[in-house]
PDB file of N, CA and C in Angstrom:
ATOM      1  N   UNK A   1     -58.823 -39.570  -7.943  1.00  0.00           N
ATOM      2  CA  UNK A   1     -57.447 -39.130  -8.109  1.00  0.00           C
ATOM      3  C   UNK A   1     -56.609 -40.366  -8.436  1.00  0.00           C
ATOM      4  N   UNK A   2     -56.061 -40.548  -9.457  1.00  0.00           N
ATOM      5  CA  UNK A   2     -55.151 -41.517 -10.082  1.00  0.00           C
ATOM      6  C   UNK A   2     -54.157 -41.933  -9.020  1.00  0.00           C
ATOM      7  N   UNK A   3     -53.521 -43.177  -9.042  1.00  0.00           N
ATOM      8  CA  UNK A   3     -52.205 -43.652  -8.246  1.00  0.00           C
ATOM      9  C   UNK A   3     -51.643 -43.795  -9.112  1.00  0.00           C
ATOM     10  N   UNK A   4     -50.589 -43.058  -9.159  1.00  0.00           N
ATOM     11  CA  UNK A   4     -49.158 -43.215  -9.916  1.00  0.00           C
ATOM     12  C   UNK A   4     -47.825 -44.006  -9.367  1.00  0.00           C
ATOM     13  N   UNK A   5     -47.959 -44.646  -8.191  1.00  0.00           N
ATOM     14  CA  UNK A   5     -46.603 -45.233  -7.683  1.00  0.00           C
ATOM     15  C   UNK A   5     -47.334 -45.455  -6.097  1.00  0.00           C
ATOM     16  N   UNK A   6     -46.326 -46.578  -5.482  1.00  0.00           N
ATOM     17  CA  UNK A   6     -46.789 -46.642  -4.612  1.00  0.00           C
ATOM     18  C   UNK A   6     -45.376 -47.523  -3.939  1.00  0.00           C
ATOM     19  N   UNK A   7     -44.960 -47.074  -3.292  1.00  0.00           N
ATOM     20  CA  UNK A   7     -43.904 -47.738  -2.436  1.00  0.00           C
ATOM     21  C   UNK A   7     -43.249 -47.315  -0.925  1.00  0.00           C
ATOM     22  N   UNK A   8     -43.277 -48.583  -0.319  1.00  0.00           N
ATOM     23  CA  UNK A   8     -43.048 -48.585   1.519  1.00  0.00           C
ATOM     24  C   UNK A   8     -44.328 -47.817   2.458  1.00  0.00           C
ATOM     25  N   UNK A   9     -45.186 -48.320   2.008  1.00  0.00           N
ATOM     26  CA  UNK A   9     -46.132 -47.439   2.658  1.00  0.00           C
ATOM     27  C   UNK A   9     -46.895 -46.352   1.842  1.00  0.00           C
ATOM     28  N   UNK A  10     -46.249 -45.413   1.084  1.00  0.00           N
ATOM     29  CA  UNK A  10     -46.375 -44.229   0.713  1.00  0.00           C
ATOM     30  C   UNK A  10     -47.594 -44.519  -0.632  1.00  0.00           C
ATOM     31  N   UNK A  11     -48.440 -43.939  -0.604  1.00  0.00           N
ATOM     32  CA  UNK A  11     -48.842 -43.870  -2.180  1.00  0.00           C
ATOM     33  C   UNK A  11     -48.775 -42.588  -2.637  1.00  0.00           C
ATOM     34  N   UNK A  12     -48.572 -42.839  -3.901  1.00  0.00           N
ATOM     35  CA  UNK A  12     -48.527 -41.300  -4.811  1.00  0.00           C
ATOM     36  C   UNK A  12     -49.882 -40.916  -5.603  1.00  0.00           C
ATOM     37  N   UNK A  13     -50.551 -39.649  -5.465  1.00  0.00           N
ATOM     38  CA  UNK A  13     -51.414 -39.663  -6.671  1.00  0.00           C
ATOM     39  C   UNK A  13     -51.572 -38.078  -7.232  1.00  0.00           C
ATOM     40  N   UNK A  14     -52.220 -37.559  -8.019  1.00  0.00           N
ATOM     41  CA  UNK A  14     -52.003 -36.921  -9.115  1.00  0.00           C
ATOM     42  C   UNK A  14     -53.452 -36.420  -9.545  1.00  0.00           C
ATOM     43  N   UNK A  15     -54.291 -35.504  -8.990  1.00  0.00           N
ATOM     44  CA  UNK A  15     -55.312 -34.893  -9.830  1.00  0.00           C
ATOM     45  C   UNK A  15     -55.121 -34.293 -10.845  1.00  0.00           C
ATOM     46  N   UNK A  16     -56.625 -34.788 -11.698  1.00  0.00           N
ATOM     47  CA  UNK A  16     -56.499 -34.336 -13.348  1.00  0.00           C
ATOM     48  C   UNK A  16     -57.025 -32.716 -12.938  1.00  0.00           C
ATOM     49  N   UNK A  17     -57.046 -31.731 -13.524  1.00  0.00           N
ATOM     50  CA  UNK A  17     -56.580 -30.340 -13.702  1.00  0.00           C
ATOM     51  C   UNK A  17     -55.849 -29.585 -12.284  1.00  0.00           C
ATOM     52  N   UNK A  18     -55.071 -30.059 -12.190  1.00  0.00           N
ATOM     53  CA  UNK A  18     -54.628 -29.570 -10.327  1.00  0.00           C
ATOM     54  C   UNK A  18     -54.240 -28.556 -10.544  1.00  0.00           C
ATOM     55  N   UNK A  19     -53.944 -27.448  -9.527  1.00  0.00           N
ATOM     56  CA  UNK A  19     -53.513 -26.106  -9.568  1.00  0.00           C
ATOM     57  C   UNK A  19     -52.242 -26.291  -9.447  1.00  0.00           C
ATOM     58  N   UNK A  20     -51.917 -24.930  -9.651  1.00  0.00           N
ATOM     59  CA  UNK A  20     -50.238 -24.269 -10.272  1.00  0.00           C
ATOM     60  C   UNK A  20     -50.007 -24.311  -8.843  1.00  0.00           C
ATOM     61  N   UNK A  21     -48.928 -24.482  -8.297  1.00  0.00           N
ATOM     62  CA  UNK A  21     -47.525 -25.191  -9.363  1.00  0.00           C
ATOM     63  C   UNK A  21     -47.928 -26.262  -9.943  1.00  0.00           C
ATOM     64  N   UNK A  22     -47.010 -27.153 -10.787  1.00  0.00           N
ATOM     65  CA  UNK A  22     -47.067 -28.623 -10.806  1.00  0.00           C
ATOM     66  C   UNK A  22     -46.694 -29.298  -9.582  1.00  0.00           C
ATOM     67  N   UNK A  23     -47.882 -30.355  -9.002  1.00  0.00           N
ATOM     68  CA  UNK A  23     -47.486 -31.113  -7.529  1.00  0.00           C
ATOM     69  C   UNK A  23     -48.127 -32.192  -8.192  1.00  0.00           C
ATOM     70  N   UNK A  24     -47.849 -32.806  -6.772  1.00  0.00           N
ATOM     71  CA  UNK A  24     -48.598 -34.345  -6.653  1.00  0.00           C
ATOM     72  C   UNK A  24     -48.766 -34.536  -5.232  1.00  0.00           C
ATOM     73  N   UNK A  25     -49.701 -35.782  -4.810  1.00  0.00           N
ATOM     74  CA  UNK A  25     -50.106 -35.825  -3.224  1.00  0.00           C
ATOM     75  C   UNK A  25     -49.460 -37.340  -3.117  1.00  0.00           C
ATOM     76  N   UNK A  26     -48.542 -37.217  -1.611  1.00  0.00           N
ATOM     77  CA  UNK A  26     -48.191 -38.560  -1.495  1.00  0.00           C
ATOM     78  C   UNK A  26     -48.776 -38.548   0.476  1.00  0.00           C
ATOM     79  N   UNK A  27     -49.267 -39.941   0.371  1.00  0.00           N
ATOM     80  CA  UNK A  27     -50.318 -40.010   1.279  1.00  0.00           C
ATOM     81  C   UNK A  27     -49.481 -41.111   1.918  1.00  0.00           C
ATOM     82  N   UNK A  28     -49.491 -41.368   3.388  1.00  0.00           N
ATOM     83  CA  UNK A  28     -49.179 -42.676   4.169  1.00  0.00           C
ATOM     84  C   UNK A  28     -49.648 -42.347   5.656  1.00  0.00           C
ATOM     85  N   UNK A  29     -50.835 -43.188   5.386  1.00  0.00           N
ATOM     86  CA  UNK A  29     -52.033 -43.690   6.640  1.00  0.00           C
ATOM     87  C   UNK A  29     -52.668 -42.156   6.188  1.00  0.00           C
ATOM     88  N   UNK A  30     -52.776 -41.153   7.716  1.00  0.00           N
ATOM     89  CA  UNK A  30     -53.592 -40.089   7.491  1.00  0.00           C
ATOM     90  C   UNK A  30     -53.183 -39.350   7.575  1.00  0.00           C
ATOM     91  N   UNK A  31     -51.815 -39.330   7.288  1.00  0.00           N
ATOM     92  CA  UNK A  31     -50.741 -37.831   6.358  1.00  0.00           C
ATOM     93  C   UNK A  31     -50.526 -37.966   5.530  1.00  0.00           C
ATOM     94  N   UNK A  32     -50.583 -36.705   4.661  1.00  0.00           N
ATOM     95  CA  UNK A  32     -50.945 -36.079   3.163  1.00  0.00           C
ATOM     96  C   UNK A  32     -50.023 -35.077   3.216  1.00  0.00           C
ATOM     97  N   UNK A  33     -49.407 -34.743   2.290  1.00  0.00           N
ATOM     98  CA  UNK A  33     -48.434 -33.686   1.568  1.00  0.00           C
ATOM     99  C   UNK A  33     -48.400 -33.755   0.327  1.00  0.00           C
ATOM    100  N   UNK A  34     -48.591 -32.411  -0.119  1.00  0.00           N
ATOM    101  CA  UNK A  34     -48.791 -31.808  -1.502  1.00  0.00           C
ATOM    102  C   UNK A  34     -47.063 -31.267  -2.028  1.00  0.00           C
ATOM    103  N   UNK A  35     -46.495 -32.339  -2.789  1.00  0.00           N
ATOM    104  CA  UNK A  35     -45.267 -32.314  -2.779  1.00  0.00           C
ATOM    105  C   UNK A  35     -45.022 -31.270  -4.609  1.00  0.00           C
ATOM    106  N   UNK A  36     -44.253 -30.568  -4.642  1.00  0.00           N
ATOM    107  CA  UNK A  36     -44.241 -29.259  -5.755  1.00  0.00           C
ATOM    108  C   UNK A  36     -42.770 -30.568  -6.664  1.00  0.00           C
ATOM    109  N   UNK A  37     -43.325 -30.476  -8.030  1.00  0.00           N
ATOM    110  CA  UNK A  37     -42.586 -31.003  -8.939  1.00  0.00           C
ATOM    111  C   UNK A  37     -41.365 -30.609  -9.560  1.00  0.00           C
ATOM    112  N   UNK A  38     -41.538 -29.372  -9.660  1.00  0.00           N
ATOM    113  CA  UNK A  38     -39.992 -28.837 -10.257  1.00  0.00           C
ATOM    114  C   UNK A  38     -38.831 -28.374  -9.546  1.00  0.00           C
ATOM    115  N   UNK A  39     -39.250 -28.499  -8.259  1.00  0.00           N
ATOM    116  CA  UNK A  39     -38.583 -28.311  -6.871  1.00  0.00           C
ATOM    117  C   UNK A  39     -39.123 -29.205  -5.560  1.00  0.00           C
ATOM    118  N   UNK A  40     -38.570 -30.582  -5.605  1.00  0.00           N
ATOM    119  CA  UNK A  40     -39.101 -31.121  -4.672  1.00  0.00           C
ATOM    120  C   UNK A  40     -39.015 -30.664  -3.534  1.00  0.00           C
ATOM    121  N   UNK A  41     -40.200 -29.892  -2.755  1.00  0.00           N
ATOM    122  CA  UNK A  41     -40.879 -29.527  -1.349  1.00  0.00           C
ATOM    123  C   UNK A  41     -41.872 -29.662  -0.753  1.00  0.00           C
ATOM    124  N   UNK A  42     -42.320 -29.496   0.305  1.00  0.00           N
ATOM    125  CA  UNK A  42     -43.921 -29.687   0.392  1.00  0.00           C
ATOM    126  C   UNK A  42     -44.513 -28.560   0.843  1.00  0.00           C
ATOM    127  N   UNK A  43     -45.729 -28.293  -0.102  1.00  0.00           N
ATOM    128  CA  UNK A  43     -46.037 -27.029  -0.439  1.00  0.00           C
ATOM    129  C   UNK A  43     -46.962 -27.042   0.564  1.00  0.00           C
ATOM    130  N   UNK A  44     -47.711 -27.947   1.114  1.00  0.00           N
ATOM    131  CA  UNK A  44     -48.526 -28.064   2.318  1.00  0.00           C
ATOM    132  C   UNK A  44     -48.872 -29.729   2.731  1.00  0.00           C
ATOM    133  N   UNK A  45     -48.812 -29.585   3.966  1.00  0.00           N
ATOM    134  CA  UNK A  45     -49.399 -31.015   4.816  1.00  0.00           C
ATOM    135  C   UNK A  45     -47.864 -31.496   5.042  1.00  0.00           C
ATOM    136  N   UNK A  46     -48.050 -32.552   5.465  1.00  0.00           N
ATOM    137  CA  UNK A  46     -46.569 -33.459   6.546  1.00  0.00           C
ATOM    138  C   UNK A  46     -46.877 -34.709   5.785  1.00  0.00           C
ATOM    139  N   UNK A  47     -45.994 -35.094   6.440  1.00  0.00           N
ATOM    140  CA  UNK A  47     -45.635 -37.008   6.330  1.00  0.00           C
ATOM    141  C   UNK A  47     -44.370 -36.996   7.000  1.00  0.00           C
ATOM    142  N   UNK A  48     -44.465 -38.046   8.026  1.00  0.00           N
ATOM    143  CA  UNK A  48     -43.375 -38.417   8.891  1.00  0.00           C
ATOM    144  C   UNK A  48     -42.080 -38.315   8.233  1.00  0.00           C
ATOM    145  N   UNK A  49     -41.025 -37.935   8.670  1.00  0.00           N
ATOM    146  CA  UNK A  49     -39.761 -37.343   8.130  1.00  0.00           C
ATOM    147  C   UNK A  49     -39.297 -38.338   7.804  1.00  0.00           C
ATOM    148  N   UNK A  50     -39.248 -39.331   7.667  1.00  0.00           N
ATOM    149  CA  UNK A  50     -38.333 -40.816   7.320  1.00  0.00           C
ATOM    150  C   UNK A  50     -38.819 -40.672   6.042  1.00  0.00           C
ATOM    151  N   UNK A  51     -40.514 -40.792   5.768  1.00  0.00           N
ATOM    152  CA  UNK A  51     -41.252 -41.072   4.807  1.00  0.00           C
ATOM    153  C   UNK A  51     -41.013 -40.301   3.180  1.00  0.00           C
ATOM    154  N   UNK A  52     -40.912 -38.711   4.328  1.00  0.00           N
ATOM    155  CA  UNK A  52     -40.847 -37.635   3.436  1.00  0.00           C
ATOM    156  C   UNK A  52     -39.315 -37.677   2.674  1.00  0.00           C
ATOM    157  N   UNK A  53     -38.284 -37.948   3.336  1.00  0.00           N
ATOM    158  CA  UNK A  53     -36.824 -38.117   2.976  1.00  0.00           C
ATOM    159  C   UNK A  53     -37.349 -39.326   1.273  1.00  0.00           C
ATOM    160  N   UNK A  54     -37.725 -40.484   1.334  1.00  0.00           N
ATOM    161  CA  UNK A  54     -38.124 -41.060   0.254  1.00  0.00           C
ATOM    162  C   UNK A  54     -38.838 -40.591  -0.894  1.00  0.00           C
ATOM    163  N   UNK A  55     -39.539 -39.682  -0.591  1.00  0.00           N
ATOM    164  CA  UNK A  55     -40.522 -39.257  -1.101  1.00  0.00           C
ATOM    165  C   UNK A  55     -39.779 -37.736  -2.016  1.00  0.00           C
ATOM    166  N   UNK A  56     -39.299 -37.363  -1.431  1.00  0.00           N
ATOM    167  CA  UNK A  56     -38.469 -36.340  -1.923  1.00  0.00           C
ATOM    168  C   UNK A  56     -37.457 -37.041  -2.789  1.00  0.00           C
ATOM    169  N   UNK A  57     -36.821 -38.048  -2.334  1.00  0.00           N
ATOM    170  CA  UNK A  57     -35.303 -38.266  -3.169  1.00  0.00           C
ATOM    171  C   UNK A  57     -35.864 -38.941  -4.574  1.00  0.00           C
ATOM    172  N   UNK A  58     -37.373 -39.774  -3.868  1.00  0.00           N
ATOM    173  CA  UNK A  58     -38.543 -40.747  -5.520  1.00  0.00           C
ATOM    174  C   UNK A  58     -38.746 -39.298  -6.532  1.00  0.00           C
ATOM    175  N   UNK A  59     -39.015 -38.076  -6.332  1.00  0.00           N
ATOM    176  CA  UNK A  59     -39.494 -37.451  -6.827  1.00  0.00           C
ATOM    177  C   UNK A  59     -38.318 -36.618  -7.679  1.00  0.00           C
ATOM    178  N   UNK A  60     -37.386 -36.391  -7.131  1.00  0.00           N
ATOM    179  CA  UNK A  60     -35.839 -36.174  -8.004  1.00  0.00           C
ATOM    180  C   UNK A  60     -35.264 -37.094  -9.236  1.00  0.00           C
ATOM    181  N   UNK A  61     -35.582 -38.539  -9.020  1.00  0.00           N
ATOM    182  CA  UNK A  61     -35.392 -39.353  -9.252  1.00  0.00           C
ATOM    183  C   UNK A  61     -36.040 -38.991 -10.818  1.00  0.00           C
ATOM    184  N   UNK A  62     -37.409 -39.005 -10.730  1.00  0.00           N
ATOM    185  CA  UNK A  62     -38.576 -39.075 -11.475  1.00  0.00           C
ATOM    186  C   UNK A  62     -39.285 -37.852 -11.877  1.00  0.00           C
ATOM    187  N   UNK A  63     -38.524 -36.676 -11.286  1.00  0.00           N
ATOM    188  CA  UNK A  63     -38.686 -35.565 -11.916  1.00  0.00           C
ATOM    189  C   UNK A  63     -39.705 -35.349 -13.961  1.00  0.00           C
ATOM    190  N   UNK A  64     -38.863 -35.891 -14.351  1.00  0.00           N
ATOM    191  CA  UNK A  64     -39.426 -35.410 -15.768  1.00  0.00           C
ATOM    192  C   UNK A  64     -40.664 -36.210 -16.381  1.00  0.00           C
ATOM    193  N   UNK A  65     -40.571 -37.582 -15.313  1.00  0.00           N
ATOM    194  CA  UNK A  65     -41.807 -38.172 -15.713  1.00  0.00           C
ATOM    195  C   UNK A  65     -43.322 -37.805 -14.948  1.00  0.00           C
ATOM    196  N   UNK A  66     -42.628 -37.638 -13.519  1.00  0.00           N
ATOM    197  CA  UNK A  66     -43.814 -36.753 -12.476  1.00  0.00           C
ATOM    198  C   UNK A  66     -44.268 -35.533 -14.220  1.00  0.00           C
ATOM    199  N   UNK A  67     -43.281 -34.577 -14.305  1.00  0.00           N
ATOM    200  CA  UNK A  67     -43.790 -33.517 -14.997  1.00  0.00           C
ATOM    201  C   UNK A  67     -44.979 -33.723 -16.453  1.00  0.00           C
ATOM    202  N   UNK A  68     -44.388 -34.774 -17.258  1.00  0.00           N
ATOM    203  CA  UNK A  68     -45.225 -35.268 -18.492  1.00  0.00           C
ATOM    204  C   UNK A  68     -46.455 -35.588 -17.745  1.00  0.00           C
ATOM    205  N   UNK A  69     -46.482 -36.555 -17.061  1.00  0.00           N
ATOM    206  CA  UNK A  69     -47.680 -37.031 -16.153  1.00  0.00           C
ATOM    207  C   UNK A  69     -48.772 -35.823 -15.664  1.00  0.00           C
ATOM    208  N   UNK A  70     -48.258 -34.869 -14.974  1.00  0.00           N
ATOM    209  CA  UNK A  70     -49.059 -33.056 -14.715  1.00  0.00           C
ATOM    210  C   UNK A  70     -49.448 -32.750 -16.459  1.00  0.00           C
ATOM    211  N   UNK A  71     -48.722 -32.541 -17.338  1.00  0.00           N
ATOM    212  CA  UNK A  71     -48.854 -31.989 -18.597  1.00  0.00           C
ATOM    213  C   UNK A  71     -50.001 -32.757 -18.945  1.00  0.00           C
ATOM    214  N   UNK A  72     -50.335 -34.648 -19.364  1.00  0.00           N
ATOM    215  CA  UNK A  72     -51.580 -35.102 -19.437  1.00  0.00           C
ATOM    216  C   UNK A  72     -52.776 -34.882 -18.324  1.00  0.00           C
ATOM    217  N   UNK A  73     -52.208 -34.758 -16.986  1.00  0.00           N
ATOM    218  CA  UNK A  73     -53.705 -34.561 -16.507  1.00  0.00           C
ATOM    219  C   UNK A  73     -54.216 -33.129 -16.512  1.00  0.00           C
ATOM    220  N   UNK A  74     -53.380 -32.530 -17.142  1.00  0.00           N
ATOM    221  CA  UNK A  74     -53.946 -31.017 -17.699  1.00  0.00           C
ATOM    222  C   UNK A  74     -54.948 -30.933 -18.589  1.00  0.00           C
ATOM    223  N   UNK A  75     -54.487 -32.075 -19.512  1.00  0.00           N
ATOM    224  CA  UNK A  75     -55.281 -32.046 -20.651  1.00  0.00           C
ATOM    225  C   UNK A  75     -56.322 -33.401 -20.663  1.00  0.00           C
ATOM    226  N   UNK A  76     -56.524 -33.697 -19.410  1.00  0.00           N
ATOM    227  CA  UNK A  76     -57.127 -34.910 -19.240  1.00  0.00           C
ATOM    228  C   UNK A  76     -56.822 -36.303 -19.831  1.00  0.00           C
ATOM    229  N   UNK A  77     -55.713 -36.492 -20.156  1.00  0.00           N
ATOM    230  CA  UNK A  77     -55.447 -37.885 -20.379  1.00  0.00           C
ATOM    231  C   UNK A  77     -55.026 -38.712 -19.483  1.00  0.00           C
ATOM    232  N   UNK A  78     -55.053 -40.106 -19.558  1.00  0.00           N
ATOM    233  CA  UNK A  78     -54.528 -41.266 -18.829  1.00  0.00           C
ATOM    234  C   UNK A  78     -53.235 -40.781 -18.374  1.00  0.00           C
ATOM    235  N   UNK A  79     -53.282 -41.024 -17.072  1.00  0.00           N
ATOM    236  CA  UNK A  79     -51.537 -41.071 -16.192  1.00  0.00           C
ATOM    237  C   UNK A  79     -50.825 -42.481 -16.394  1.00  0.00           C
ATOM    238  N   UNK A  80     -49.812 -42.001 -16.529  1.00  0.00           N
ATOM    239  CA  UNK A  80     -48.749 -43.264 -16.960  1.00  0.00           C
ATOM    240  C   UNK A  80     -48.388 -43.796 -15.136  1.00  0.00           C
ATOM    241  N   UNK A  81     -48.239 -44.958 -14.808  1.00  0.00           N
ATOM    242  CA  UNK A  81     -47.367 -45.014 -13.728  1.00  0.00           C
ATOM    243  C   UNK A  81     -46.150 -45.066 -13.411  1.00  0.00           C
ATOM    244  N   UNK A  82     -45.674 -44.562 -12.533  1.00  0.00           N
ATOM    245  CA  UNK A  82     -44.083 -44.769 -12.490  1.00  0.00           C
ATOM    246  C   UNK A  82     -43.339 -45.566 -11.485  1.00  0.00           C
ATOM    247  N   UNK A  83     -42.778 -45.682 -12.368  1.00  0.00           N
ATOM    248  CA  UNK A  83     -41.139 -46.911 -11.014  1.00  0.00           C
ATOM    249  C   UNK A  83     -41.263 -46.334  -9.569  1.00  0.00           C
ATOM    250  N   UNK A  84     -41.737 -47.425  -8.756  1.00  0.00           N
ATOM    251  CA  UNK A  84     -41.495 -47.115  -7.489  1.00  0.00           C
ATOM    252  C   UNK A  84     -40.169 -47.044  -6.858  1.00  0.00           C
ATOM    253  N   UNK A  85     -40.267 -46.601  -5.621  1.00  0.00           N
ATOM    254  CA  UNK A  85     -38.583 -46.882  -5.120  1.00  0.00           C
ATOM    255  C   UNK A  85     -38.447 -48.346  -4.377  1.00  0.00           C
ATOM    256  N   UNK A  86     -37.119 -48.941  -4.688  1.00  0.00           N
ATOM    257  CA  UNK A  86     -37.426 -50.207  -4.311  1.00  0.00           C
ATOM    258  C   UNK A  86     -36.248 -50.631  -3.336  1.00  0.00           C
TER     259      UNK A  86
END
């Protein structure tokens, strides 16, 4: 599974053909949440609420590039990475 970003702890990553909706998984230590792209939520799993507050506001932020990024690993191409939060 690709890393697309990675900041304060958090990493982001992105399986190539992932199921509907469009998501992504942002992981820190051994919590995982499957965060939904066109509506930042988490569609399943936790991450400490401090974490998740970042993680949500990175993903607003980065909305349309999270989305292009789902569109190539649909079709199996290289993931671009994106601007962490800094």
């Amino acid at each position: 599974m690709p890393t697309i970003s990675r900041f304060f702890g958090i990493v982001i990553t992105m399986y190539w053909h992932g199921h509907l909706p469009p998501h992504f998984h942002a992981t820190v230590g051994d919590d995982v949440a499957l965060i939904d792209i066109e509506h930042p939520v988490v569609l399943r799993g936790r991450l400490p609420a401090s974490r998740l507050k970042l993680v949500l506001a990175w993903a607003e932020i980065h909305r349309d590039e999270l989305l292009a990024n789902w569109r190539r690993a649909q079709n199996s191409e290289e993931l671009v990475p994106i601007e962490p939060l800094r």
